[in-house]
PDB file of N, CA and C in Angstrom:
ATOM      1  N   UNK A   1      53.276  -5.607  -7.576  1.00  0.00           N
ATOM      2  CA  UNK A   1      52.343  -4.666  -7.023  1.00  0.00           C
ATOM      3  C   UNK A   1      50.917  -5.105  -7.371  1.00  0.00           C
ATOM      4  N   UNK A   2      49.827  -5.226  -6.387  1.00  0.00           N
ATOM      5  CA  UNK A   2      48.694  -5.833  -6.659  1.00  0.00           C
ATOM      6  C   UNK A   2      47.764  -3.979  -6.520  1.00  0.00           C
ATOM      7  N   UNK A   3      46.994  -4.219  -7.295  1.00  0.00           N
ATOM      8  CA  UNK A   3      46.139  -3.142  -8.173  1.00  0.00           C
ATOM      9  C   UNK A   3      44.902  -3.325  -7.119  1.00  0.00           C
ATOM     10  N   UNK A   4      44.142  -2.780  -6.949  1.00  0.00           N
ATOM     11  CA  UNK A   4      42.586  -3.288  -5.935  1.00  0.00           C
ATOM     12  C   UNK A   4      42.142  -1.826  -6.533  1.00  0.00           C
ATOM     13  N   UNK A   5      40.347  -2.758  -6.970  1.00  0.00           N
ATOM     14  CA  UNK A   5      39.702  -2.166  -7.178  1.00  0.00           C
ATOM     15  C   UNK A   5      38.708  -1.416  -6.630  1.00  0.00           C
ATOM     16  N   UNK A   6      38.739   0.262  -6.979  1.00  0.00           N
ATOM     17  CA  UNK A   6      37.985   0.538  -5.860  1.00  0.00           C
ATOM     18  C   UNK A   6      36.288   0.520  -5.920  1.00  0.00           C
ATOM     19  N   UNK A   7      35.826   0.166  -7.382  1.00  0.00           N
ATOM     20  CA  UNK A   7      34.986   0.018  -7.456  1.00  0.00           C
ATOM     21  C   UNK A   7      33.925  -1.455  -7.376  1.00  0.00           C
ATOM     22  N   UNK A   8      34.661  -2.440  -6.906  1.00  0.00           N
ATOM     23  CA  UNK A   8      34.501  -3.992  -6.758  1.00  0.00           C
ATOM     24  C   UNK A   8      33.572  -3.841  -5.547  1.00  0.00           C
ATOM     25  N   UNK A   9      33.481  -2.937  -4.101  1.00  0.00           N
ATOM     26  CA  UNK A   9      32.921  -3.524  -3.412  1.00  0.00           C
ATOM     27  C   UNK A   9      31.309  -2.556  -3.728  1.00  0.00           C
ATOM     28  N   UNK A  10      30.973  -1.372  -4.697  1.00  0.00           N
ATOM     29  CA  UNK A  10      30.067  -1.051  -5.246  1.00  0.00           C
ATOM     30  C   UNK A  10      29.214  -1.903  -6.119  1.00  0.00           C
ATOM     31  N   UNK A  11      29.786  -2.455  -7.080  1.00  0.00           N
ATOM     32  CA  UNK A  11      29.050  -3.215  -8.107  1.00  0.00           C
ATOM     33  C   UNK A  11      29.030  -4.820  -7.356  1.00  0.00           C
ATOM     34  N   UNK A  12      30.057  -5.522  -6.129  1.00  0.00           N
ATOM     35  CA  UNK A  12      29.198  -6.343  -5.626  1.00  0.00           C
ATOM     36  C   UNK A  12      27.571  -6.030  -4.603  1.00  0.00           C
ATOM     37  N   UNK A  13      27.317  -4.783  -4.571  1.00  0.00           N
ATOM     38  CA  UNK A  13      26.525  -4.272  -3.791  1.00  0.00           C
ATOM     39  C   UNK A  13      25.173  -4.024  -4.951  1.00  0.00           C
ATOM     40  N   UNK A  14      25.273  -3.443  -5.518  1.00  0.00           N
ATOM     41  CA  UNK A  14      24.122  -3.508  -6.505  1.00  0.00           C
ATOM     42  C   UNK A  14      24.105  -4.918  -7.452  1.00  0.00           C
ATOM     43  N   UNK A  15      24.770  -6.048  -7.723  1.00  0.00           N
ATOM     44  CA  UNK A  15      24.312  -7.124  -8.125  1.00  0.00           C
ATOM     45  C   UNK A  15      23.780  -7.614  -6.781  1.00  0.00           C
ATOM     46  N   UNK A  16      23.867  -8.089  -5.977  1.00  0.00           N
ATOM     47  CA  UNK A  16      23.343  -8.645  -4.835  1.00  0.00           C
ATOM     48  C   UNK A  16      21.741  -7.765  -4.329  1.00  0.00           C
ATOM     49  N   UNK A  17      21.930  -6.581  -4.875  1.00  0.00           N
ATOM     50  CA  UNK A  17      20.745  -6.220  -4.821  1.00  0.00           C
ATOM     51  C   UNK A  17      19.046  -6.441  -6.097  1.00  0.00           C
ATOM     52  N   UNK A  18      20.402  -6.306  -6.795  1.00  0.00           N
ATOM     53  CA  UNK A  18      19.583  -6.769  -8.152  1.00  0.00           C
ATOM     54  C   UNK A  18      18.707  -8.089  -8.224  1.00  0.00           C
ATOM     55  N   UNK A  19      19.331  -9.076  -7.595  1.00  0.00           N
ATOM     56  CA  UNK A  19      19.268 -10.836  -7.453  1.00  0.00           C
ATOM     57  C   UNK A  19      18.449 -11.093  -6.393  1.00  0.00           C
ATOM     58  N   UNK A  20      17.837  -9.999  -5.285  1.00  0.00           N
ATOM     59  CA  UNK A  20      17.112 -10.056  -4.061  1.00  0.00           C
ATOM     60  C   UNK A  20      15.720  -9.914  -4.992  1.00  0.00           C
ATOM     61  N   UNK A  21      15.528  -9.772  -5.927  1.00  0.00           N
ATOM     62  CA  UNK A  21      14.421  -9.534  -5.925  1.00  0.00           C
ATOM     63  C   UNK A  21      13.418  -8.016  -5.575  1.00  0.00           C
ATOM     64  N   UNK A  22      12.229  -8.520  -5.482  1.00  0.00           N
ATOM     65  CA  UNK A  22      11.186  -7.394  -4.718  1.00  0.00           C
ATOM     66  C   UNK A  22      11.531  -7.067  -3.640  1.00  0.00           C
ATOM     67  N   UNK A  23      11.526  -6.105  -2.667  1.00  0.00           N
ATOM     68  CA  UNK A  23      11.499  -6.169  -1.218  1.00  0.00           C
ATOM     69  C   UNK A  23      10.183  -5.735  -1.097  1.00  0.00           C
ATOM     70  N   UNK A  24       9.424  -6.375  -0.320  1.00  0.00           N
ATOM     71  CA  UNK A  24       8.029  -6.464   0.183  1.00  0.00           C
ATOM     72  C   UNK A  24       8.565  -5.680   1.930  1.00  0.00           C
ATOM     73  N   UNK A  25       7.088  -5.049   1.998  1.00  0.00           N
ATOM     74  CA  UNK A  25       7.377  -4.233   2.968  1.00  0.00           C
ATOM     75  C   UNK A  25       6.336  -4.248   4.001  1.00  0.00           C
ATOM     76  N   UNK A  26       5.938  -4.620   5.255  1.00  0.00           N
ATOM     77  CA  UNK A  26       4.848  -4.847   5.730  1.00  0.00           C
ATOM     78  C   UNK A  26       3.986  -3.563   6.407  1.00  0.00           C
ATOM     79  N   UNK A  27       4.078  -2.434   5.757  1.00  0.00           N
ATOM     80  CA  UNK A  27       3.159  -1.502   5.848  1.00  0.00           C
ATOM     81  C   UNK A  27       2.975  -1.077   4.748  1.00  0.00           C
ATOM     82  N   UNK A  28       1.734  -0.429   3.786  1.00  0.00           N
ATOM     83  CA  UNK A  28       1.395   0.093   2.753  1.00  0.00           C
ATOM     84  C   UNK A  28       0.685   1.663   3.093  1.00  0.00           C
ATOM     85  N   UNK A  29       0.525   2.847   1.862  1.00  0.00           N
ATOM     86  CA  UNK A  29       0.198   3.540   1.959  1.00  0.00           C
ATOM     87  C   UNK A  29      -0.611   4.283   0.900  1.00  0.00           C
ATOM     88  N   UNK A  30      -2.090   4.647   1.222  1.00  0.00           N
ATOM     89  CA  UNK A  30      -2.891   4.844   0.368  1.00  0.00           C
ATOM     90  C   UNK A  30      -3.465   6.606   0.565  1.00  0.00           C
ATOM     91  N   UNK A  31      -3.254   7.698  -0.047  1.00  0.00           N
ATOM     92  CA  UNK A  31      -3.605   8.679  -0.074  1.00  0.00           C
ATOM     93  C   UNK A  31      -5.094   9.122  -0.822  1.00  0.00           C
ATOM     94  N   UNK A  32      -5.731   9.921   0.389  1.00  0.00           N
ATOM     95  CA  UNK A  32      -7.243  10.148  -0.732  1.00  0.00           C
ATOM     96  C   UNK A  32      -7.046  11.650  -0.657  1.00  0.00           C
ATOM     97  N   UNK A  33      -7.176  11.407  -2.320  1.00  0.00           N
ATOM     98  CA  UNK A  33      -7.131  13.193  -2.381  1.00  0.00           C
ATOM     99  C   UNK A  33      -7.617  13.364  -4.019  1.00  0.00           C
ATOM    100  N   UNK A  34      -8.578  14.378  -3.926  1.00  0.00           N
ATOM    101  CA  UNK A  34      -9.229  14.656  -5.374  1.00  0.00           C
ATOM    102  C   UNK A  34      -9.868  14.167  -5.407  1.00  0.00           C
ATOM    103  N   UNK A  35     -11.001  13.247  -4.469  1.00  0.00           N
ATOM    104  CA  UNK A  35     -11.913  12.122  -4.860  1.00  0.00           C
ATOM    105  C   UNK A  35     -11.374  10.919  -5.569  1.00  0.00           C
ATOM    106  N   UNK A  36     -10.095  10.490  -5.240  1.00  0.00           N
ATOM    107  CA  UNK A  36      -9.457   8.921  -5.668  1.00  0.00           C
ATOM    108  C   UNK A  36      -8.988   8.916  -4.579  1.00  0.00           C
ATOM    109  N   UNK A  37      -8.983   7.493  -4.402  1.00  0.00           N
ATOM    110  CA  UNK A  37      -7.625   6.535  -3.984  1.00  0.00           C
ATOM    111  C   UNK A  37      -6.333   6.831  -4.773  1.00  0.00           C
ATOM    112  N   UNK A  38      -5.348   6.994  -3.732  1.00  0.00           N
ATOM    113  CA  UNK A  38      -4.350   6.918  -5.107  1.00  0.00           C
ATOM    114  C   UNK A  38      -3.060   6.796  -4.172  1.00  0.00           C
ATOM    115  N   UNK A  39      -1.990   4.797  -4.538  1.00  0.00           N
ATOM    116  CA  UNK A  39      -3.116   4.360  -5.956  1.00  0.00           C
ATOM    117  C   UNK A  39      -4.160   3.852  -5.779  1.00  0.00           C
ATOM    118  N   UNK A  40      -4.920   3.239  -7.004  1.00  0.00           N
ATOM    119  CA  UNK A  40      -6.152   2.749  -6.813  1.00  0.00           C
ATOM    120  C   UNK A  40      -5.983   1.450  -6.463  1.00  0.00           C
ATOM    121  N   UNK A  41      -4.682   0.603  -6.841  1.00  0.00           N
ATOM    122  CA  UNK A  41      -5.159  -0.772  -6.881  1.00  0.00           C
ATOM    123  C   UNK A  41      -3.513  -0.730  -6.340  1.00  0.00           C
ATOM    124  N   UNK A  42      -3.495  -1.853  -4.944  1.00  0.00           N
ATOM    125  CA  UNK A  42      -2.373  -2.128  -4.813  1.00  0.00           C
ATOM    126  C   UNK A  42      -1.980  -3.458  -4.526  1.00  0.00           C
ATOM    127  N   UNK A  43      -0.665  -4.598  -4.813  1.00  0.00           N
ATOM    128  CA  UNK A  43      -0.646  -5.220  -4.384  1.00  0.00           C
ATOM    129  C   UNK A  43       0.793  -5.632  -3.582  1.00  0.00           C
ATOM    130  N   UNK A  44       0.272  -6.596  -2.025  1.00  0.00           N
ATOM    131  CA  UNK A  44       0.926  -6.711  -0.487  1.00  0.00           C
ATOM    132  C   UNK A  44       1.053  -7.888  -0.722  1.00  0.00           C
ATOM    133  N   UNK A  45       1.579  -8.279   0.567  1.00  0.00           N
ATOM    134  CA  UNK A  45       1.863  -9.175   1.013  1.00  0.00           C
ATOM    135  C   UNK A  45       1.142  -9.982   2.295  1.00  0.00           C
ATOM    136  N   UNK A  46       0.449 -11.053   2.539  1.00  0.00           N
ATOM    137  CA  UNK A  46      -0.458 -10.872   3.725  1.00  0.00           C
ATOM    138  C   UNK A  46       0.798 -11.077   4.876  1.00  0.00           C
ATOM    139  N   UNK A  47      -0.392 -10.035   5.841  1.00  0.00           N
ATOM    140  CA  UNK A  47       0.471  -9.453   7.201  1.00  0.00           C
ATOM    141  C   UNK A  47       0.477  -8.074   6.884  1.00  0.00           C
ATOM    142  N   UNK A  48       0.063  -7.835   5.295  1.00  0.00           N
ATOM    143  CA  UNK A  48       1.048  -5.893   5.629  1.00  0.00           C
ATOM    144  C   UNK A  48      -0.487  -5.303   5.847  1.00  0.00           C
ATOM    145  N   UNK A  49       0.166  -4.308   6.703  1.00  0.00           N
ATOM    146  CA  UNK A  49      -1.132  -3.007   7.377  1.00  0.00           C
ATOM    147  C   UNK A  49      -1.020  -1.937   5.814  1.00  0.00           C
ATOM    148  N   UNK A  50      -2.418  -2.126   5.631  1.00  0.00           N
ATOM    149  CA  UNK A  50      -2.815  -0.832   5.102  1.00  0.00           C
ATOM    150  C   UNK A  50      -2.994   0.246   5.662  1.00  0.00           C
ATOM    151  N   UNK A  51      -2.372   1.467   5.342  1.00  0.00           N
ATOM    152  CA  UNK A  51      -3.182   2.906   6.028  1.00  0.00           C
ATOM    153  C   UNK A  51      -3.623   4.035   4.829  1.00  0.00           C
ATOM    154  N   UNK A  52      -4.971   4.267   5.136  1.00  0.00           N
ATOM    155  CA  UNK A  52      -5.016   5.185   3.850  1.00  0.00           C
ATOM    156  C   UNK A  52      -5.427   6.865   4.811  1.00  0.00           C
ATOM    157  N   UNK A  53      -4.767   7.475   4.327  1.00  0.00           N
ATOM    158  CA  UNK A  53      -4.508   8.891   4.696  1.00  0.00           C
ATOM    159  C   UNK A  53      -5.126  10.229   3.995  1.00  0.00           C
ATOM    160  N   UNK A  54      -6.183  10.827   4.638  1.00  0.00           N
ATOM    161  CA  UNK A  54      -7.458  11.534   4.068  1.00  0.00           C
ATOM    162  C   UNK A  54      -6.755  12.848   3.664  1.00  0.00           C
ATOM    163  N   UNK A  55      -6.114  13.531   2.303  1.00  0.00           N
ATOM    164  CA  UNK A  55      -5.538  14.825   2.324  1.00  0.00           C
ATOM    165  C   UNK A  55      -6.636  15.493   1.357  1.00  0.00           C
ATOM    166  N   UNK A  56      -7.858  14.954   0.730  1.00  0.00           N
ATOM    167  CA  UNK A  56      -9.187  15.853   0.770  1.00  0.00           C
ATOM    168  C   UNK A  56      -9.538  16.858   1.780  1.00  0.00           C
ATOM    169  N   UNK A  57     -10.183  17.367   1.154  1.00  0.00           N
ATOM    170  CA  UNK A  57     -10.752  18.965   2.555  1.00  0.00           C
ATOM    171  C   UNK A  57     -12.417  18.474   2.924  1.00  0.00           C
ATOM    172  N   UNK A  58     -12.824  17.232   2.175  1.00  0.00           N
ATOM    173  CA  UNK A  58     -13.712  16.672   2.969  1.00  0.00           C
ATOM    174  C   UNK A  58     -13.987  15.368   3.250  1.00  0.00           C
ATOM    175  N   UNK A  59     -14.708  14.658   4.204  1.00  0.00           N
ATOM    176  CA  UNK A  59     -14.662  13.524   4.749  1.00  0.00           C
ATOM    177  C   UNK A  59     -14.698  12.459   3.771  1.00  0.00           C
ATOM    178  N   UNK A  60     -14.554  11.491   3.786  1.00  0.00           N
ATOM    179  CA  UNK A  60     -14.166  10.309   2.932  1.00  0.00           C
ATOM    180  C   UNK A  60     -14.324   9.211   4.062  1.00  0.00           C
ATOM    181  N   UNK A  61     -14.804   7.933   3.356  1.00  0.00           N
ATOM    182  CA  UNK A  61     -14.662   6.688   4.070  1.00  0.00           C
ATOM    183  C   UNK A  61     -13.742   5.407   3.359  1.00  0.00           C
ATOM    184  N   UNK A  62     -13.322   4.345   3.796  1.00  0.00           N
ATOM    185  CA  UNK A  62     -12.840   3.460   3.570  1.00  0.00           C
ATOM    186  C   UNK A  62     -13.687   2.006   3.982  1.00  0.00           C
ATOM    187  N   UNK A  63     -14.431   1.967   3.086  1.00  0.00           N
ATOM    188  CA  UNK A  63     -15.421   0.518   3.135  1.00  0.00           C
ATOM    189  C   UNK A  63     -15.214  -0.237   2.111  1.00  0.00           C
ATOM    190  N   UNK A  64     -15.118  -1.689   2.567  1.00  0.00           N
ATOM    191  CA  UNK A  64     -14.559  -3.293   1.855  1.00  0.00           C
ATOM    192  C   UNK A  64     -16.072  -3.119   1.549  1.00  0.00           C
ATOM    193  N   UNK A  65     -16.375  -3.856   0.107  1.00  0.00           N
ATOM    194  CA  UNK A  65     -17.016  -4.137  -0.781  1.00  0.00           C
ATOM    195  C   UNK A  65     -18.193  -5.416   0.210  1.00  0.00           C
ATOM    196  N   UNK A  66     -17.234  -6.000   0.438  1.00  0.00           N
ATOM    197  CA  UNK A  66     -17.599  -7.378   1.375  1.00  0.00           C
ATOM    198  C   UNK A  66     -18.028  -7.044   2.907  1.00  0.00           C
ATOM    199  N   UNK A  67     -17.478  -5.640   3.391  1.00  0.00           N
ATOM    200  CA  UNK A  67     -18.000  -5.710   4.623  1.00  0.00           C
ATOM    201  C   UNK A  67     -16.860  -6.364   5.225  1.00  0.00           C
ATOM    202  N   UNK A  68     -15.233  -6.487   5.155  1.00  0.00           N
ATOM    203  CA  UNK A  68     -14.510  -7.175   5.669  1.00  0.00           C
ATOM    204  C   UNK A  68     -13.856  -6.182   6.970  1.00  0.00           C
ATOM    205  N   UNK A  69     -13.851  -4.839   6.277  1.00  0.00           N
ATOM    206  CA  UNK A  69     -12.776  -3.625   6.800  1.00  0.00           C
ATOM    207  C   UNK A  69     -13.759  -2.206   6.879  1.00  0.00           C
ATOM    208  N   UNK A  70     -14.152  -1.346   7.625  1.00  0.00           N
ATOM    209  CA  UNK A  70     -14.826  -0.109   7.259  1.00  0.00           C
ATOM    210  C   UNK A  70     -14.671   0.777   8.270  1.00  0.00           C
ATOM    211  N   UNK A  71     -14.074   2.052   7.781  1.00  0.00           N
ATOM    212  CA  UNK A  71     -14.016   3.265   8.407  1.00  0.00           C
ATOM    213  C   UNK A  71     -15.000   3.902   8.921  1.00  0.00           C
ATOM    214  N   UNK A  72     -14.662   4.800   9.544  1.00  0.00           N
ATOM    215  CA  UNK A  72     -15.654   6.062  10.401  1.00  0.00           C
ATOM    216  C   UNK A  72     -15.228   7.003   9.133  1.00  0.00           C
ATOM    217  N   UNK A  73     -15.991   7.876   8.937  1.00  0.00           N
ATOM    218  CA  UNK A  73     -15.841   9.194   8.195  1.00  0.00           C
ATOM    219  C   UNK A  73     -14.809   9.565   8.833  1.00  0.00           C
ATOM    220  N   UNK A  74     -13.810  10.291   7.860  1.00  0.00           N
ATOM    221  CA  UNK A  74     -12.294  10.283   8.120  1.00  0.00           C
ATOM    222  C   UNK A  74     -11.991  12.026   7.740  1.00  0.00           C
ATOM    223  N   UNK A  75     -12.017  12.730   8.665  1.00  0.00           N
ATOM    224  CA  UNK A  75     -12.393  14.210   8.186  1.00  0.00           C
ATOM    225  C   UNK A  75     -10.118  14.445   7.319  1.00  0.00           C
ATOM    226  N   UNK A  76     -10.071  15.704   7.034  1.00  0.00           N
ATOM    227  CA  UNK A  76      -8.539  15.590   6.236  1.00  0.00           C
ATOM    228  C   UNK A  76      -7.861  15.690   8.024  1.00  0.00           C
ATOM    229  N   UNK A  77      -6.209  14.946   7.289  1.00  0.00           N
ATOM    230  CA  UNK A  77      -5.712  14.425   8.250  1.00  0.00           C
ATOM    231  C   UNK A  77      -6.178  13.217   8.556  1.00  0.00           C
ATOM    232  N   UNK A  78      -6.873  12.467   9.062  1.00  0.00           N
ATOM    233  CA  UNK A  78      -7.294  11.485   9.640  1.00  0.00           C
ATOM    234  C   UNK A  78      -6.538  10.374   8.884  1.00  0.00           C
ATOM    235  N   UNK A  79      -6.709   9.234   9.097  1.00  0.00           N
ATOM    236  CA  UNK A  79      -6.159   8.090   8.919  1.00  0.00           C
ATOM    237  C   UNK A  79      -6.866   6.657   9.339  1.00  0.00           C
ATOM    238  N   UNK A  80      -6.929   5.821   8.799  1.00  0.00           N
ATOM    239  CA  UNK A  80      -7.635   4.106   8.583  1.00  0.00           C
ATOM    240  C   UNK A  80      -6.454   3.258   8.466  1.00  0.00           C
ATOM    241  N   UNK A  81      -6.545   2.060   9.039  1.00  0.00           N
ATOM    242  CA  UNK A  81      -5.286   1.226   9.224  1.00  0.00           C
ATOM    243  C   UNK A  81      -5.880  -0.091   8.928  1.00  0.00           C
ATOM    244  N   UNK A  82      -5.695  -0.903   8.873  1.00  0.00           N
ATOM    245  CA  UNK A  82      -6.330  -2.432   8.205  1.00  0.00           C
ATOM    246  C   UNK A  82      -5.298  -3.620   7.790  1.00  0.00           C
ATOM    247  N   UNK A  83      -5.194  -4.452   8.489  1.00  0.00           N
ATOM    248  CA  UNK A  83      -3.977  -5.779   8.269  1.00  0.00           C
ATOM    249  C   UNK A  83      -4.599  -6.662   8.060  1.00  0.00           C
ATOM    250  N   UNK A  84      -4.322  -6.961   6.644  1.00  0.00           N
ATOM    251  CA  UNK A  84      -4.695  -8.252   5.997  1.00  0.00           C
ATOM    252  C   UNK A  84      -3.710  -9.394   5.901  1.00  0.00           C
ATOM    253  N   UNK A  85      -4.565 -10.403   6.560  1.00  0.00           N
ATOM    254  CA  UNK A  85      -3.987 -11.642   6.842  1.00  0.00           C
ATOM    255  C   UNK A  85      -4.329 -12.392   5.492  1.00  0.00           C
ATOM    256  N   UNK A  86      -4.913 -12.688   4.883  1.00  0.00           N
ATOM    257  CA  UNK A  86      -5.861 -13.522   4.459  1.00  0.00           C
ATOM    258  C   UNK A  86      -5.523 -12.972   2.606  1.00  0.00           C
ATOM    259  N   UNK A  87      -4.859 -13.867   1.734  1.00  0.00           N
ATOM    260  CA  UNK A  87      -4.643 -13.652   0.412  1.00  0.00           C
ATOM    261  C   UNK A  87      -5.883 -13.182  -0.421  1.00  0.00           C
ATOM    262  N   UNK A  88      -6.001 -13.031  -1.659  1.00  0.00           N
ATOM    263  CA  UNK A  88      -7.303 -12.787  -2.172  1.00  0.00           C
ATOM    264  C   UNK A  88      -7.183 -11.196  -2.532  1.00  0.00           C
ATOM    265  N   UNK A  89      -8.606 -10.899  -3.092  1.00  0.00           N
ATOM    266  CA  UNK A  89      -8.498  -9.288  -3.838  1.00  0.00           C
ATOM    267  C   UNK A  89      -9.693  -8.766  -3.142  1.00  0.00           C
ATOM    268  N   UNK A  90      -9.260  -7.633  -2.761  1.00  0.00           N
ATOM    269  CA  UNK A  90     -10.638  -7.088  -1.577  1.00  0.00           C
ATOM    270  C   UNK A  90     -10.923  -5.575  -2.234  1.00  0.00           C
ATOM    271  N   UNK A  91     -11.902  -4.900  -2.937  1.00  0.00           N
ATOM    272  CA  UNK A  91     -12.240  -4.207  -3.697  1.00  0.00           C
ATOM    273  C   UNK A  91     -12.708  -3.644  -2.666  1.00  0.00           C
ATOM    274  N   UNK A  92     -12.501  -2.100  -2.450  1.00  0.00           N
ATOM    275  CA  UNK A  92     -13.068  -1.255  -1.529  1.00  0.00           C
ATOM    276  C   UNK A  92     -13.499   0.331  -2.174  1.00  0.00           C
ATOM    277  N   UNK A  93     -14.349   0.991  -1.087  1.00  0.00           N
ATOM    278  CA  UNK A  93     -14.800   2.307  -2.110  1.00  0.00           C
ATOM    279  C   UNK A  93     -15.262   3.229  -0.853  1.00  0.00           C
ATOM    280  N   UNK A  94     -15.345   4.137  -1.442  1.00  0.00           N
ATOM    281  CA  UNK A  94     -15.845   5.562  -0.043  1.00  0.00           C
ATOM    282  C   UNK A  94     -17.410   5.580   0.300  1.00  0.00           C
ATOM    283  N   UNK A  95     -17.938   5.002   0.960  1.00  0.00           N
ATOM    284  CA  UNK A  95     -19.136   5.003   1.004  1.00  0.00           C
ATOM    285  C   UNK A  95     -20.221   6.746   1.094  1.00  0.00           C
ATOM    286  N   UNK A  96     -19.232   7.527   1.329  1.00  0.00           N
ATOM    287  CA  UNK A  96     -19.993   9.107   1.047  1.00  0.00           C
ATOM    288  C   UNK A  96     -20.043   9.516  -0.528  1.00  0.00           C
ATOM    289  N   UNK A  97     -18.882   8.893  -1.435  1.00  0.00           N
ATOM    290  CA  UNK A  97     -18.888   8.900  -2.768  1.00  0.00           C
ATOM    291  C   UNK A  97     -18.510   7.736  -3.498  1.00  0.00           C
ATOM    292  N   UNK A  98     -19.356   6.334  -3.677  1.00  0.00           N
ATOM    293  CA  UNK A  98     -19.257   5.617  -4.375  1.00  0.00           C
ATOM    294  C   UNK A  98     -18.752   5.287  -5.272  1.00  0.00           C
ATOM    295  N   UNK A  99     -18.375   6.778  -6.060  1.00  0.00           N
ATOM    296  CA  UNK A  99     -17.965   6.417  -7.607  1.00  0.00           C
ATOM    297  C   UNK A  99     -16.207   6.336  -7.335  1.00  0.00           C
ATOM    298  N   UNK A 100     -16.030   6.304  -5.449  1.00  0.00           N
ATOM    299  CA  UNK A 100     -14.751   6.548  -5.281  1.00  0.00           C
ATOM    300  C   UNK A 100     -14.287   4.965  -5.078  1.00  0.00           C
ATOM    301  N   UNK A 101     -13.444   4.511  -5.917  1.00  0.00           N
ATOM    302  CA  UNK A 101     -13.041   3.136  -5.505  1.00  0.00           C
ATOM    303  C   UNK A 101     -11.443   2.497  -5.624  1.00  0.00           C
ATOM    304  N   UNK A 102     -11.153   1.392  -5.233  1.00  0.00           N
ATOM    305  CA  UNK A 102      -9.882   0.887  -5.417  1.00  0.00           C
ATOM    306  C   UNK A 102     -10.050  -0.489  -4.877  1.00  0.00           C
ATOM    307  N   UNK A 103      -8.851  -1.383  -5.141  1.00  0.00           N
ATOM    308  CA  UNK A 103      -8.664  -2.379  -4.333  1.00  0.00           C
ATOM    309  C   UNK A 103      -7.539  -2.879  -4.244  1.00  0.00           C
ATOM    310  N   UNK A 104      -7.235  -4.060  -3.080  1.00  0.00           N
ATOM    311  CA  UNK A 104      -6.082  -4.515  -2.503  1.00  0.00           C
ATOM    312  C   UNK A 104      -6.125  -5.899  -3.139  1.00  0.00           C
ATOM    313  N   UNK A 105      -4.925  -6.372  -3.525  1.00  0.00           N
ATOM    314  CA  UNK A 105      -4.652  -7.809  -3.843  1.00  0.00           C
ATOM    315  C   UNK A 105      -3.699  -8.140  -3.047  1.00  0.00           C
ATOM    316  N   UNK A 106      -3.785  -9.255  -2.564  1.00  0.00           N
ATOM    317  CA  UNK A 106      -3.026  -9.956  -1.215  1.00  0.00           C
ATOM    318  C   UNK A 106      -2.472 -10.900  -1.279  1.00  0.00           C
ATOM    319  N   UNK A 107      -1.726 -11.683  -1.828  1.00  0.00           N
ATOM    320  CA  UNK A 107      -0.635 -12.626  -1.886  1.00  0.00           C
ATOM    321  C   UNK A 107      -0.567 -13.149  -0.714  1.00  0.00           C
ATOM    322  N   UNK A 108       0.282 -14.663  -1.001  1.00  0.00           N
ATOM    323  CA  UNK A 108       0.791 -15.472   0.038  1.00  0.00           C
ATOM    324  C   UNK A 108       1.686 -15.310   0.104  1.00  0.00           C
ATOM    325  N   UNK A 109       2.594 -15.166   1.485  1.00  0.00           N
ATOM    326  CA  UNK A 109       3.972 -15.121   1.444  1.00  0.00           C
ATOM    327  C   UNK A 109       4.863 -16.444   1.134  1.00  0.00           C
TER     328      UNK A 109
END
């Protein structure tokens, strides 16, 4: 009589997951609320779209340090989208409140 385990095709499922690594995901998501970014600092993969999503009760912007990426005043609700191709660390901040900041680090795939 051969025995089969019923738990063999579970634990081949989480080692194989374990051994994959990161899963990188090509959309990201950035919430402003309380006067932060949050989070503040994230890091992608280039190709992935940023969207940062305004749940403050007042307007907020999304402006690259560099001038690479920059929003319209983003009343709550609203939303900013941005796909970075290009590796490197792009430091961005709310241009209605300065002291509001974060940034993206971008990897090569």
């Amino acid at each position: 009589m051969v025995t089969k385990n019923k738990w063999a095709p579970c634990a081949l499922a989480v080692a194989m997951a374990l051994s994959a690594g990161p899963a990188w995901t090509t959309e990201s998501q950035v919430k402003i609320d309380n006067f932060t970014f949050n989070p503040p600092k994230i890091t992608i993969k280039a190709g992935t779209t940023v969207t940062w999503t305004n749940e403050d009760d007042i307007p907020h912007t999304v402006t690259s340090s560099k001038l690479v990426f920059k929003s319209k005043a983003l009343d709550t609700g609203d939303g900013y989208s941005f796909t970075f191709a290009t590796p490197g660390t792009y430091a961005y901040f709310c241009s209605l409140h300065p002291h509001m900041t974060g940034s993206i680090v971008v990897e090569g795939n």
